[in-house]
C-alpha atoms as a PDB file:
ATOM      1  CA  UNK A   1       0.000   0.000   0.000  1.00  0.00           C
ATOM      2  CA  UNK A   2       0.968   3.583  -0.610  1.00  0.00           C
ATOM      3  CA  UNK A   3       1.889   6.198   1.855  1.00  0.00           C
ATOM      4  CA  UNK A   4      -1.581   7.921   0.274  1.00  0.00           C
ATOM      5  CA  UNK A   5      -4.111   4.894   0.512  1.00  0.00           C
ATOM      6  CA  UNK A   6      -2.069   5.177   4.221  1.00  0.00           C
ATOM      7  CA  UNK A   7      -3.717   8.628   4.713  1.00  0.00           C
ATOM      8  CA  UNK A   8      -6.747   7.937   3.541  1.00  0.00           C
ATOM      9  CA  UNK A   9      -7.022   4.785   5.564  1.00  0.00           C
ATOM     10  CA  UNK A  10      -6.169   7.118   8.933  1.00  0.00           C
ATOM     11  CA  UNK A  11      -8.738   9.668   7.947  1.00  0.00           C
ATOM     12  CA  UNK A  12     -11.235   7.016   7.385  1.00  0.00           C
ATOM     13  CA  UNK A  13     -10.578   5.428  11.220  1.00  0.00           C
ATOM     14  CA  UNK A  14     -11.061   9.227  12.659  1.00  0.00           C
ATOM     15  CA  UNK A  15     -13.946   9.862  10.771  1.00  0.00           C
ATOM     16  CA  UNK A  16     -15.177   6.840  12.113  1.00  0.00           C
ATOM     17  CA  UNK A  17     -14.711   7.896  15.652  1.00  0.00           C
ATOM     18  CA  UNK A  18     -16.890  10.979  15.424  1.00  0.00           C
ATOM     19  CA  UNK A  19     -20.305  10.378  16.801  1.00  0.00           C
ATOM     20  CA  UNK A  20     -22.532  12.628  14.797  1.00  0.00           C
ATOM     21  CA  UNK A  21     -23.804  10.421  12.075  1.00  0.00           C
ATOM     22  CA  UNK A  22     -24.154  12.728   9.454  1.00  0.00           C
ATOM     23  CA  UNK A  23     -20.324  14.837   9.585  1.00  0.00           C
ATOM     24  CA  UNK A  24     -19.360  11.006   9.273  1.00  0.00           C
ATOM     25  CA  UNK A  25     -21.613  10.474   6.321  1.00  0.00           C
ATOM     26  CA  UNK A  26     -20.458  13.915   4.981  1.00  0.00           C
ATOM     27  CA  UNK A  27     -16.635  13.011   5.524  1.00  0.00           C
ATOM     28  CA  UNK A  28     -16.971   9.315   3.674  1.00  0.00           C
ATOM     29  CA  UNK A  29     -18.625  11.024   0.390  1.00  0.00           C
ATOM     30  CA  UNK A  30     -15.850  13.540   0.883  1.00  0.00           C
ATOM     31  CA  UNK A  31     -13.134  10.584   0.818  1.00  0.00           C
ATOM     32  CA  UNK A  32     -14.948   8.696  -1.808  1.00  0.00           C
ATOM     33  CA  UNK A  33     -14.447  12.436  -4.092  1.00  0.00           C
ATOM     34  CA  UNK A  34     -10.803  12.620  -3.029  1.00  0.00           C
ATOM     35  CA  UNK A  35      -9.943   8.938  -4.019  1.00  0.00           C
ATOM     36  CA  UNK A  36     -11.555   9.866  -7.221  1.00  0.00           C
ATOM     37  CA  UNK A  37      -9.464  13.234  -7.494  1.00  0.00           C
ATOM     38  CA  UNK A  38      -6.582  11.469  -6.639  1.00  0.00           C
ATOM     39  CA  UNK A  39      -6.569   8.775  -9.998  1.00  0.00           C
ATOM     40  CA  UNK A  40      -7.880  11.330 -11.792  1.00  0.00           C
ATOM     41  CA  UNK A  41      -4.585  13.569 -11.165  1.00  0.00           C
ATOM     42  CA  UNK A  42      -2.265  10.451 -11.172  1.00  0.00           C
ATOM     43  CA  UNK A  43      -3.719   9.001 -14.486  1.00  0.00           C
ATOM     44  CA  UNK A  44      -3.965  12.751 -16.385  1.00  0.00           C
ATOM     45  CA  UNK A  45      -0.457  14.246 -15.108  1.00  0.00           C
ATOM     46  CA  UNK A  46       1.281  11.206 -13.388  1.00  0.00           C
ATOM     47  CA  UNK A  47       2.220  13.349 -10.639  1.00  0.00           C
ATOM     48  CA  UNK A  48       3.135  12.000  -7.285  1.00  0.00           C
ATOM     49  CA  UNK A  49      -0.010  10.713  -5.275  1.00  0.00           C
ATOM     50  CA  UNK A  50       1.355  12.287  -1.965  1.00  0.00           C
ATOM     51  CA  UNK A  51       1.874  15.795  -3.602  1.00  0.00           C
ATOM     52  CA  UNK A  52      -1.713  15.398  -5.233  1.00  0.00           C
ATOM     53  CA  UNK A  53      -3.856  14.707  -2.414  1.00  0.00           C
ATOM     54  CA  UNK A  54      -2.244  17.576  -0.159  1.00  0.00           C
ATOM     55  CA  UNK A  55      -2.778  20.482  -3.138  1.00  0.00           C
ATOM     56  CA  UNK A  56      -6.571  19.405  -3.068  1.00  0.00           C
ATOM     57  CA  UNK A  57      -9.428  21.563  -1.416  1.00  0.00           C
ATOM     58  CA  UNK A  58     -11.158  18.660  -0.457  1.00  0.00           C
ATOM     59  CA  UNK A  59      -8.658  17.579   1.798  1.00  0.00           C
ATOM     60  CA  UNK A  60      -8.520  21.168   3.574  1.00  0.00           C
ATOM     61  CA  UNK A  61     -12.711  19.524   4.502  1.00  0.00           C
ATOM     62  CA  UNK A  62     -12.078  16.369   5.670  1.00  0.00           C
ATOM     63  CA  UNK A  63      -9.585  17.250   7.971  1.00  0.00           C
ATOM     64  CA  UNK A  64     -12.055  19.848   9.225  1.00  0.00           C
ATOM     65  CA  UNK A  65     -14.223  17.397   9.767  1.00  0.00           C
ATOM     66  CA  UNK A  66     -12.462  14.801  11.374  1.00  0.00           C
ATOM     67  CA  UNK A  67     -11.988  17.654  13.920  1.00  0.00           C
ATOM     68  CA  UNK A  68     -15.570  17.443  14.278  1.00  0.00           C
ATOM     69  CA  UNK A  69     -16.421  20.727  12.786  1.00  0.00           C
ATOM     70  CA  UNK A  70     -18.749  20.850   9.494  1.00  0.00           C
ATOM     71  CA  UNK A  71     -17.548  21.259   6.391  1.00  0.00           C
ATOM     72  CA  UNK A  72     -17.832  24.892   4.617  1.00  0.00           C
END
């Protein structure tokens, strides 16, 4: 596995540790767009998957929300 799907593995177990059911649902669909961003970068520019998921809004949300705050 790759340092990324290592990231994204971490953010899904502290999503999963949050106990309002819907900034949990909100963070997975999140995820599920950021795995999606992240091919979508390494199969169009074949830049680095580590680089790629850091530059990307969507990850600025998640970690908000895994901090328990809703996303903006």
């Amino acid at each position: 596995m790759t340092a990324t799907w290592d990231v994204v593995q971490e953010y899904l177990a502290a999503l999963a540790k949050l106990e309002d059911p819907n900034l949990f649902a909100t963070g997975i669909q999140y995820l599920i767009r950021l795995i999606g961003e992240i091919h979508e970068v390494d199969d169009r520019t074949g830049e680095r998957f580590n680089k790629a998921l850091w530059e990307k809004p969507i990850m600025k949300e998640i970690r908000r929300m895994v901090k328990g705050k809703r996303p903006r």
